[in-house]
C-alpha atoms as a PDB file:
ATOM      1  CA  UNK A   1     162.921  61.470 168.416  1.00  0.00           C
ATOM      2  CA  UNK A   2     161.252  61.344 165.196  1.00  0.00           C
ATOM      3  CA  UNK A   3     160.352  64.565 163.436  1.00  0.00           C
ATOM      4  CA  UNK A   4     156.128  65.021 162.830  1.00  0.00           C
ATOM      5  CA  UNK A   5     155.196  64.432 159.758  1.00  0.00           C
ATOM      6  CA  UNK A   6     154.142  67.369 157.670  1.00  0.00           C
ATOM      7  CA  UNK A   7     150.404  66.976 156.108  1.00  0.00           C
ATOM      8  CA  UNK A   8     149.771  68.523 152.921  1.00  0.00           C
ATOM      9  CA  UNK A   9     148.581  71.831 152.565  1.00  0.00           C
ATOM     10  CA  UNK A  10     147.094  74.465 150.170  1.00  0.00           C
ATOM     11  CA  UNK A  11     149.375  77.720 149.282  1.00  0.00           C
ATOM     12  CA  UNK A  12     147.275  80.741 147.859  1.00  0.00           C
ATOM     13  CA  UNK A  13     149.861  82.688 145.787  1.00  0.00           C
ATOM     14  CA  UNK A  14     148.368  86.206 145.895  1.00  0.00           C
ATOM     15  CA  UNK A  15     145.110  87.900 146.859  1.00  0.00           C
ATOM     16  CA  UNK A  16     141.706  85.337 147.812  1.00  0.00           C
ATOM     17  CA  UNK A  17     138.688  86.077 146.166  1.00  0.00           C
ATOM     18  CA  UNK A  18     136.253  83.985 147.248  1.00  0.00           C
ATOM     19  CA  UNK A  19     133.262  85.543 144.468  1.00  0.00           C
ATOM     20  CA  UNK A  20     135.891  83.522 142.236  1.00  0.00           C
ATOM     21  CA  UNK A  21     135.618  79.625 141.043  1.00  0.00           C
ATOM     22  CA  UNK A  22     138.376  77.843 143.393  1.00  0.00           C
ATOM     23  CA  UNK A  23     140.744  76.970 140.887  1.00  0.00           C
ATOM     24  CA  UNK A  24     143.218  74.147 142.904  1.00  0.00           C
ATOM     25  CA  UNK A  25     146.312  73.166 140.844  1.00  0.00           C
ATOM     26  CA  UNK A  26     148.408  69.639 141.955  1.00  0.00           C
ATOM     27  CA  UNK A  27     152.409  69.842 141.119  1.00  0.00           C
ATOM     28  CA  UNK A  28     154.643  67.812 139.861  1.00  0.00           C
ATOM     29  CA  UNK A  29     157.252  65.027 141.044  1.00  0.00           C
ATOM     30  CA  UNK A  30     158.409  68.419 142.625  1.00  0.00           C
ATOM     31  CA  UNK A  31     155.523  69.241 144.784  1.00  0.00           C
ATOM     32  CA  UNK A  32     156.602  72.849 145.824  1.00  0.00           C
ATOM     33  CA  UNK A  33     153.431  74.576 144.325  1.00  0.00           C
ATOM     34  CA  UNK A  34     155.401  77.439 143.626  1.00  0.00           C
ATOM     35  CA  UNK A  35     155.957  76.403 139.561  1.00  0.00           C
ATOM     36  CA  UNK A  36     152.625  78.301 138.126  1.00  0.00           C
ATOM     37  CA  UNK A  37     153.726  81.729 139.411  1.00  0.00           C
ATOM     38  CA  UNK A  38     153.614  83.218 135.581  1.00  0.00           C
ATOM     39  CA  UNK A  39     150.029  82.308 135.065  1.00  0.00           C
ATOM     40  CA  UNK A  40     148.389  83.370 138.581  1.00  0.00           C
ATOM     41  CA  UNK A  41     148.591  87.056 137.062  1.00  0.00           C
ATOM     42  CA  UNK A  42     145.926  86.657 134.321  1.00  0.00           C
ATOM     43  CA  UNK A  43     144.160  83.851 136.182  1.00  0.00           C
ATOM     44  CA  UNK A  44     143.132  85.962 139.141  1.00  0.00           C
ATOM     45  CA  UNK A  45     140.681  87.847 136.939  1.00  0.00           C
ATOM     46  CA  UNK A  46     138.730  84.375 136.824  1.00  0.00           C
ATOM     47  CA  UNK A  47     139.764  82.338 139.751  1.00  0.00           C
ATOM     48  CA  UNK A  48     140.249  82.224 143.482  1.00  0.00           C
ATOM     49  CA  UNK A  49     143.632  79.986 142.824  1.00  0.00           C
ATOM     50  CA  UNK A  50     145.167  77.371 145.407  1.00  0.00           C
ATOM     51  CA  UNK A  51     148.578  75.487 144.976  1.00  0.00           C
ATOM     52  CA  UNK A  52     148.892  72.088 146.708  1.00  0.00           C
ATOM     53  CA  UNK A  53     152.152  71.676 148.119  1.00  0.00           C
ATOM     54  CA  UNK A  54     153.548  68.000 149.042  1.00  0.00           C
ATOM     55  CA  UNK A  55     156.204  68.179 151.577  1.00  0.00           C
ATOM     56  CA  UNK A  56     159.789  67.713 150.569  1.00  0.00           C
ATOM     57  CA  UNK A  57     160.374  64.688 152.360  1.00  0.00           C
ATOM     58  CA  UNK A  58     156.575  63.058 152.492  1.00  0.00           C
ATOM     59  CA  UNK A  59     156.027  59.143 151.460  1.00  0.00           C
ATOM     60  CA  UNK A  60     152.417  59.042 151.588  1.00  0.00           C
ATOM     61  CA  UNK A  61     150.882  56.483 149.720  1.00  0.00           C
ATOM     62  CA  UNK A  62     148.300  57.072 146.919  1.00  0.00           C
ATOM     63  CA  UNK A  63     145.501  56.715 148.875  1.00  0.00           C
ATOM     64  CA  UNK A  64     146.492  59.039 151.813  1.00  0.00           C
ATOM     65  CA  UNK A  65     147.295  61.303 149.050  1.00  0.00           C
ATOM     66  CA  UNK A  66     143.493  61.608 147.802  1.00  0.00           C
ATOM     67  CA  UNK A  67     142.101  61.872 150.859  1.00  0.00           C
ATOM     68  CA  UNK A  68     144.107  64.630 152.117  1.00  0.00           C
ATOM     69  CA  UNK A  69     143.826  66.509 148.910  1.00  0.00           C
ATOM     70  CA  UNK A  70     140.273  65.473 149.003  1.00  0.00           C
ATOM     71  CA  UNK A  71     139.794  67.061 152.125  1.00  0.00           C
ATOM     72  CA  UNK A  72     141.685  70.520 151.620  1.00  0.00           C
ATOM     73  CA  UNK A  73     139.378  70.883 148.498  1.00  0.00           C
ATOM     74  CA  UNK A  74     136.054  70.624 150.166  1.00  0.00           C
ATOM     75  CA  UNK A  75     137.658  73.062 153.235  1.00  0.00           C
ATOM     76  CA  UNK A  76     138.039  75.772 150.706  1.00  0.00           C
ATOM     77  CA  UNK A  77     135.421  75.007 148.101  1.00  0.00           C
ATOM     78  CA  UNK A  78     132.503  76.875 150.112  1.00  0.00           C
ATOM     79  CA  UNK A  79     129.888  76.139 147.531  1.00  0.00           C
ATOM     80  CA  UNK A  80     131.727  77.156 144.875  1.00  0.00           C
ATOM     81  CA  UNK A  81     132.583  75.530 141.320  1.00  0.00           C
ATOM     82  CA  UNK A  82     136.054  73.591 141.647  1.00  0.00           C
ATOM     83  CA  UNK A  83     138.760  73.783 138.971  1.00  0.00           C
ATOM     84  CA  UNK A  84     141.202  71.035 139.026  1.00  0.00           C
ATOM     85  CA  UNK A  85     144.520  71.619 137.022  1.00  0.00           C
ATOM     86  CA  UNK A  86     147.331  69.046 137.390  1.00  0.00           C
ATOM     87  CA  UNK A  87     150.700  68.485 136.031  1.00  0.00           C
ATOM     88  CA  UNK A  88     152.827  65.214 135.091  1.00  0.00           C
ATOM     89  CA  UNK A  89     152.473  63.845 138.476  1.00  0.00           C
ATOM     90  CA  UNK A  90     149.758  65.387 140.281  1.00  0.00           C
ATOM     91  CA  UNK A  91     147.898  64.335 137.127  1.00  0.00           C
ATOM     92  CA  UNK A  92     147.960  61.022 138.450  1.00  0.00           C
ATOM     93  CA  UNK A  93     146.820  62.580 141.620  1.00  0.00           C
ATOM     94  CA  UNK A  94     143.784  63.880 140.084  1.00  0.00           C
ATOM     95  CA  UNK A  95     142.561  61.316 138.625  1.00  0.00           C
ATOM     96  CA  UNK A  96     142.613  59.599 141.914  1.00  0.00           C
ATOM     97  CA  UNK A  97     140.470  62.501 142.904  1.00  0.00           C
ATOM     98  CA  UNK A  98     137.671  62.672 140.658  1.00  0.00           C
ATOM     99  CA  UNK A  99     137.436  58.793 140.997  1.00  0.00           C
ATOM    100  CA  UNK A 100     137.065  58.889 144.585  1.00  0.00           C
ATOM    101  CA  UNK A 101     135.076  62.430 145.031  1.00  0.00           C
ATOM    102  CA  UNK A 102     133.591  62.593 141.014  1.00  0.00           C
ATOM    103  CA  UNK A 103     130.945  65.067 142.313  1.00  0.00           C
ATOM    104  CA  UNK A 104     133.542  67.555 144.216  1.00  0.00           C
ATOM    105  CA  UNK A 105     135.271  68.721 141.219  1.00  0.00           C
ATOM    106  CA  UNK A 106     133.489  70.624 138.004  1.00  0.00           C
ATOM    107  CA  UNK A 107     136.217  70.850 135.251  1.00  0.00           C
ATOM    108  CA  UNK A 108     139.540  69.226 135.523  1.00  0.00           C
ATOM    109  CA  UNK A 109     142.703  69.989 133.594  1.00  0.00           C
ATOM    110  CA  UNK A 110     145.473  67.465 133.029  1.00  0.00           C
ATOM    111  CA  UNK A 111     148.703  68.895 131.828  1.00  0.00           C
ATOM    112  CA  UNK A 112     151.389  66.249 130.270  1.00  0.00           C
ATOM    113  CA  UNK A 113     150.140  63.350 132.769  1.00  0.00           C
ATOM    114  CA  UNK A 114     152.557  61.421 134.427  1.00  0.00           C
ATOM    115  CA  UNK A 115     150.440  58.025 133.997  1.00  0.00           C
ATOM    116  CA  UNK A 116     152.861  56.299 131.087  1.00  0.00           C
ATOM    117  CA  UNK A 117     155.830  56.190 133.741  1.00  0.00           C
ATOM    118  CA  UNK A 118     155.175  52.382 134.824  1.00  0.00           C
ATOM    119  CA  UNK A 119     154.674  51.108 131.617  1.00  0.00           C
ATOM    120  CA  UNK A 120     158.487  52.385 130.569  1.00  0.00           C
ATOM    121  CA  UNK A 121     160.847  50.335 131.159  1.00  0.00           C
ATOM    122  CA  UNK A 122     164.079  52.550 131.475  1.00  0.00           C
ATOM    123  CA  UNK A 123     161.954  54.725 134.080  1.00  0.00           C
ATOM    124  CA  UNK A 124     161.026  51.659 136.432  1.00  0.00           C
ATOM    125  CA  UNK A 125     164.321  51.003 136.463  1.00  0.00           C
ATOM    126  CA  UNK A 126     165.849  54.632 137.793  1.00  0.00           C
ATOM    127  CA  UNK A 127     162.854  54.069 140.106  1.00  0.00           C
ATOM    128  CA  UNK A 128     164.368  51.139 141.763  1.00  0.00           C
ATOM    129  CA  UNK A 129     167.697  51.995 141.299  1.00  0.00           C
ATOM    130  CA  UNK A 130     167.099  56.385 142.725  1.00  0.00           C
ATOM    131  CA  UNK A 131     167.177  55.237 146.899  1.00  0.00           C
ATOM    132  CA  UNK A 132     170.194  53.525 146.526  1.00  0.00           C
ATOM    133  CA  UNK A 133     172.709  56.598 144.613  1.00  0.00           C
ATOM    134  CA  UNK A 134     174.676  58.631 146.518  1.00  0.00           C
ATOM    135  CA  UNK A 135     174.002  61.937 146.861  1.00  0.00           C
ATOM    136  CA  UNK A 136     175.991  63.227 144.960  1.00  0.00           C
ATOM    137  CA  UNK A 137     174.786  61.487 141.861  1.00  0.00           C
ATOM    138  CA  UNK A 138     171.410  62.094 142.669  1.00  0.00           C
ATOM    139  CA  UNK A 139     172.144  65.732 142.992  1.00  0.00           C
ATOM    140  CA  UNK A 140     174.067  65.859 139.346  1.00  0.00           C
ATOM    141  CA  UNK A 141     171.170  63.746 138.312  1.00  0.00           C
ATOM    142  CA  UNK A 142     168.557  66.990 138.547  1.00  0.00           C
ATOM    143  CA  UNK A 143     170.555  68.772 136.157  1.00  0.00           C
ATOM    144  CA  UNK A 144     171.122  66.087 133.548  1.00  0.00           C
ATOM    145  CA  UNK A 145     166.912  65.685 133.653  1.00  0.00           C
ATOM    146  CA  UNK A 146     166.717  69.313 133.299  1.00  0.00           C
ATOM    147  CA  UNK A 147     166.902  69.451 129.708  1.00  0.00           C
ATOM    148  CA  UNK A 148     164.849  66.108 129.756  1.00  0.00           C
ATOM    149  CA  UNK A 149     162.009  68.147 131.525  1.00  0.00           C
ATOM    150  CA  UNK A 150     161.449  71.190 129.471  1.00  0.00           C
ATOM    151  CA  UNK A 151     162.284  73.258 126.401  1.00  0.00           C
ATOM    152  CA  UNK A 152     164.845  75.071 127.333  1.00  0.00           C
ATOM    153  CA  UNK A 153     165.316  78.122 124.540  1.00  0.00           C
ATOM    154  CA  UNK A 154     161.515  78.407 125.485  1.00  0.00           C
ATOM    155  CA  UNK A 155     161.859  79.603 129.326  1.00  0.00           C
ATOM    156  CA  UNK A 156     163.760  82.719 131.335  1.00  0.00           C
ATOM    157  CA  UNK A 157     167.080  81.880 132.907  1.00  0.00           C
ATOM    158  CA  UNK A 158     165.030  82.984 136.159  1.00  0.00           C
ATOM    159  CA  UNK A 159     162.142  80.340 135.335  1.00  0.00           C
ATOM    160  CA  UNK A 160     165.206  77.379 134.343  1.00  0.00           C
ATOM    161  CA  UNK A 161     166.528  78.266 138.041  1.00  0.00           C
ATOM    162  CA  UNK A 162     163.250  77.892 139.502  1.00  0.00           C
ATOM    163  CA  UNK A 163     162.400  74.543 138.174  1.00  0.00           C
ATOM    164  CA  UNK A 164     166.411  73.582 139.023  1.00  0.00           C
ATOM    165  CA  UNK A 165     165.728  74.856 142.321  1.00  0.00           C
ATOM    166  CA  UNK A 166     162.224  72.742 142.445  1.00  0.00           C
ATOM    167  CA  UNK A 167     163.517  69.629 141.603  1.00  0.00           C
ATOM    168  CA  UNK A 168     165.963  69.396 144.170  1.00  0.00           C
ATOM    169  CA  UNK A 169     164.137  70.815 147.158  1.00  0.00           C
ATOM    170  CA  UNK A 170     162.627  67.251 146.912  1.00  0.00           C
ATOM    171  CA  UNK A 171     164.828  64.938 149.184  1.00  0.00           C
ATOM    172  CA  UNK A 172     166.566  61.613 147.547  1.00  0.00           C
ATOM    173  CA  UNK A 173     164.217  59.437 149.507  1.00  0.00           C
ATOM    174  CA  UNK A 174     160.989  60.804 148.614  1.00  0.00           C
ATOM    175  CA  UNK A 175     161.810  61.214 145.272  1.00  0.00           C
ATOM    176  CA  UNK A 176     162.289  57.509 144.578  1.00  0.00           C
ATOM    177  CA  UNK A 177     159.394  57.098 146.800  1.00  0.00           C
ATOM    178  CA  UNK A 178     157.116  59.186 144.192  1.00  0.00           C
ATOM    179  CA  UNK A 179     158.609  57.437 141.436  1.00  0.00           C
ATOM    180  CA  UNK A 180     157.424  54.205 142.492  1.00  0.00           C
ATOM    181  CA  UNK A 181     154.028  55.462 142.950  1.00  0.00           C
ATOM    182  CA  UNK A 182     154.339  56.896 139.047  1.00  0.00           C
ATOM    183  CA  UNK A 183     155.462  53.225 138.417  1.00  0.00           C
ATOM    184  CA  UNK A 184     152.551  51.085 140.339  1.00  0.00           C
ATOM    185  CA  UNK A 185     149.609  53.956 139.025  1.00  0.00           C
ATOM    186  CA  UNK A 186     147.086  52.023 136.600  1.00  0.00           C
ATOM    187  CA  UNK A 187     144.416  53.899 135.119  1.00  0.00           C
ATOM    188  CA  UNK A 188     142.382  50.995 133.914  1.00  0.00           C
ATOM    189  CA  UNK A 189     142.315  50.235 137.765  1.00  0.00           C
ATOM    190  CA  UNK A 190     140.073  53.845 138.402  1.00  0.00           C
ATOM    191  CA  UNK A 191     136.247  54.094 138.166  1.00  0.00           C
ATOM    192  CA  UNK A 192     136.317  56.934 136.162  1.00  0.00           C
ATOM    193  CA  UNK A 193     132.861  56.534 134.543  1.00  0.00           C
ATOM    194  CA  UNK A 194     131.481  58.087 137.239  1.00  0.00           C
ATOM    195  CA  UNK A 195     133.328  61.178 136.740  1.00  0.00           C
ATOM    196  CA  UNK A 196     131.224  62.901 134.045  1.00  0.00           C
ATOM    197  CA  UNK A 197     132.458  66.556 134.103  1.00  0.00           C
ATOM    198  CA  UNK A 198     134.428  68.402 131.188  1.00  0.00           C
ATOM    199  CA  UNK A 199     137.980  67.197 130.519  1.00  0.00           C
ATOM    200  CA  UNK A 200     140.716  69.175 129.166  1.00  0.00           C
ATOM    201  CA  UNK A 201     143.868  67.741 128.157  1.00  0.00           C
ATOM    202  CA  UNK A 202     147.117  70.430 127.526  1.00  0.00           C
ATOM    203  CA  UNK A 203     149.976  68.603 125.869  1.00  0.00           C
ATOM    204  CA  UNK A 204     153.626  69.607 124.709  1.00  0.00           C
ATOM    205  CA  UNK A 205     154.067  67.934 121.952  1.00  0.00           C
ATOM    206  CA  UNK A 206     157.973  68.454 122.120  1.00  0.00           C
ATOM    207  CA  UNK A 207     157.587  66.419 125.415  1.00  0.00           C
ATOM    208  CA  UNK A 208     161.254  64.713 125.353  1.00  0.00           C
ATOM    209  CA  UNK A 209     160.142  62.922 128.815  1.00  0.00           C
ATOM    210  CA  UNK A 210     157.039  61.421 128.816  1.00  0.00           C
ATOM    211  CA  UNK A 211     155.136  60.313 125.542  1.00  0.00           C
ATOM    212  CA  UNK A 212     152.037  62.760 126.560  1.00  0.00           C
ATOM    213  CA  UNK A 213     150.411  62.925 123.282  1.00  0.00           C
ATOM    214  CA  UNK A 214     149.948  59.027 122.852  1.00  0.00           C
ATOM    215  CA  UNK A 215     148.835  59.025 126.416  1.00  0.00           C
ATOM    216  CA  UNK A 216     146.391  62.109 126.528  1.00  0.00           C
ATOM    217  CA  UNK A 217     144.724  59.788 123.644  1.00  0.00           C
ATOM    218  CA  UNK A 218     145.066  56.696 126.013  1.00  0.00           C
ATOM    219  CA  UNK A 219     143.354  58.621 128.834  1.00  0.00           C
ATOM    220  CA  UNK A 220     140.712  60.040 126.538  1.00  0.00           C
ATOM    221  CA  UNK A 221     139.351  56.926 126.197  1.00  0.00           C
ATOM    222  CA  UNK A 222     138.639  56.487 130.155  1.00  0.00           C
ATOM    223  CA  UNK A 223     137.283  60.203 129.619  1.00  0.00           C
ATOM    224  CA  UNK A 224     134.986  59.973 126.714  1.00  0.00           C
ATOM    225  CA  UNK A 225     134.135  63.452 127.213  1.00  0.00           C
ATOM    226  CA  UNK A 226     137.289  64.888 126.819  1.00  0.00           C
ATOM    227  CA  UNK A 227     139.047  67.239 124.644  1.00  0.00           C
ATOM    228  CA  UNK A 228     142.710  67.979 123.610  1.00  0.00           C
ATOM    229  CA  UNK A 229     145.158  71.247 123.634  1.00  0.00           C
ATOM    230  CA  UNK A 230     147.814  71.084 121.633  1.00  0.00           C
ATOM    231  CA  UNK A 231     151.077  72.886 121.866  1.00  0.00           C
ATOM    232  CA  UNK A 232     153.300  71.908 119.027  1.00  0.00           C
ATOM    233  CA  UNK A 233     156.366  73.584 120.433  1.00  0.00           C
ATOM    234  CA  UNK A 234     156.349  72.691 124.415  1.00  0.00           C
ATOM    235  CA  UNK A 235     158.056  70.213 126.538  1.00  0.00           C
ATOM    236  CA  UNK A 236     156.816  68.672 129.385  1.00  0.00           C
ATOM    237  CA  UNK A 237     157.118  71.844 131.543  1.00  0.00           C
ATOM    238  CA  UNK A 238     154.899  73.614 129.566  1.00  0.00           C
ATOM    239  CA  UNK A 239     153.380  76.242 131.987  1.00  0.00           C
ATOM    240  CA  UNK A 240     156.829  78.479 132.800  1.00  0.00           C
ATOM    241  CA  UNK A 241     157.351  78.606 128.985  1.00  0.00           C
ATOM    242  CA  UNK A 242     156.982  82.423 127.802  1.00  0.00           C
ATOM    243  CA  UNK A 243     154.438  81.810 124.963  1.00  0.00           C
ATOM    244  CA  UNK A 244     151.695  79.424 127.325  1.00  0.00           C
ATOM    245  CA  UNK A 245     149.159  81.249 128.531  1.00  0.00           C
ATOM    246  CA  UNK A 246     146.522  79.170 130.476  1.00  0.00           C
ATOM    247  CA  UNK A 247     143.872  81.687 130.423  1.00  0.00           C
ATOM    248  CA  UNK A 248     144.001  81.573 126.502  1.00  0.00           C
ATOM    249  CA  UNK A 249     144.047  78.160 126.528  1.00  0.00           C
ATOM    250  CA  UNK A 250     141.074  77.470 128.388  1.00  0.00           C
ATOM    251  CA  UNK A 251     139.271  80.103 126.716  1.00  0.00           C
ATOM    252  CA  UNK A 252     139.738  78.564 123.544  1.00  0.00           C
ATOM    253  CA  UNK A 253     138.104  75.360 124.898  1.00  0.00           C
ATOM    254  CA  UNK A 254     135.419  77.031 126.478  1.00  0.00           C
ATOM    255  CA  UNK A 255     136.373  76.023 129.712  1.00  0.00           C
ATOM    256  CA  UNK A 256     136.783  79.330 131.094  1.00  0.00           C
ATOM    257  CA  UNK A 257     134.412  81.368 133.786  1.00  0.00           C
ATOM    258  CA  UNK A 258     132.797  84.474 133.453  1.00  0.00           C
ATOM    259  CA  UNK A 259     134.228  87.120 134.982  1.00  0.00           C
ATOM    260  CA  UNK A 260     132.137  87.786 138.563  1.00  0.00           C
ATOM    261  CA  UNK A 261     132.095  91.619 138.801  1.00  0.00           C
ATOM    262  CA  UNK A 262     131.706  93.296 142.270  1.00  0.00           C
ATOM    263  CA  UNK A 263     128.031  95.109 142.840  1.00  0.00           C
ATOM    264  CA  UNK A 264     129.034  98.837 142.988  1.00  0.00           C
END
């Protein structure tokens, strides 16, 4: 008997507050959700915050992607401004997302975006080359990327065995299957001129995976609105480094709500 399929859902990870903006962030190849833990604390004083959360062992395609994303979004937005952060991968997501819904989301944040995978070569190739390891080597694989994915002297032991434990919650099969949705994403293929919102960019600079600041300038030019964040020191997993703080990024580029204070 074959199991159900698990849809996607949205994670809240600590008290809702729906007098808040409905700040929704979109993970990584890893798709736990569970990743942005150290900056929920300060962002609670300015958002009602939601974590999307891809099942370990889903292949959905792009499109089925977006449309249940699309979907949880306007189920929780209840009138309220919408905040879209994303990271690496679920960049890619969100893009998809203001293309297809432009008028659902009111600021979107793109952290490190994933959207140079296809167009390097040595990363289409572990893409079709990652269903076919064993498991072993796919398992040792995780901890050789490790160092790959973020600045290491910059994060807690605890926060290196969280994104260790991330990475391989995600089963071999949907893995690869993510990775060949990095590698067939195209950009130029979006209609993001209808998407007319402020942009924010956040890029590591010390990004040893992905060439981010190259292609947060790329990007900018299919979001002429945009603006750029840079962090001189950070690798691609910027957000569980000790020194990021979102809230003072995004109040440094004015895209940061007032705080909504209770009637006494």
């Amino acid at each position: 008997m074959l199991k159900p399929i698990k849809p996607l859902h949205l994670i809240s990870p600590g008290p809702v507050n729906r007098n808040h903006p409905l700040l929704v962030f979109l993970p990584g190849m890893d798709g736990t959700g569970t990743l942005y833990v150290n900056q929920t604390q300060r962002l609670r004083q300015y958002f009602d915050i939601r974590c999307l959360v891809i099942p370990a062992d889903d292949q959905t395609p792009w499109e089925g992607l977006v449309q249940q994303t699309v979907k949880l979004i306007k189920q929780d937005r209840q009138g309220r401004p919408v905040y879209l952060c994303a990271e690496s991968f679920g960049a890619c997501l969100a893009l998809q997302v203001v293309a297809h819904a432009p008028d659902l989301i009111d600021r979107l944040i793109l952290i490190n975006p994933a959207s140079s995978f296809g167009r390097l070569p040595w990363f289409r190739w572990v893409a079709s080359v990652a269903p076919w390891v064993s498991a072993s080597a796919y398992h040792m694989g995780t901890l050789t990327l490790l160092p790959l994915l973020a600045a290491l002297h910059r994060i807690s032991d605890d926060n290196r065995s969280k994104l260790l434990t991330a990475m391989r919650s995600v089963s071999q099969r949907s893995a690869a299957w993510r990775m060949a949705l990095l590698s067939q994403f195209r950009v130029e293929d979006l209609p993001l001129h209808t998407f007319r919102n402020p942009t924010l960019f956040i890029v590591g600079q010390a990004d040893r995976l992905l060439p981010s600041l190259s292609e947060a300038k790329r990007l900018a030019e299919f979001l002429p609105g945009s603006q750029t964040h840079l962090l001189p020191l950070s690798g691609h997993a910027c957000l569980l480094e000790q020194e990021v703080d979102l809230v003072t990024i995004l109040q440094s580029t004015d895209m940061l709500p007032e705080v909504v204070t209770s009637a006494a």
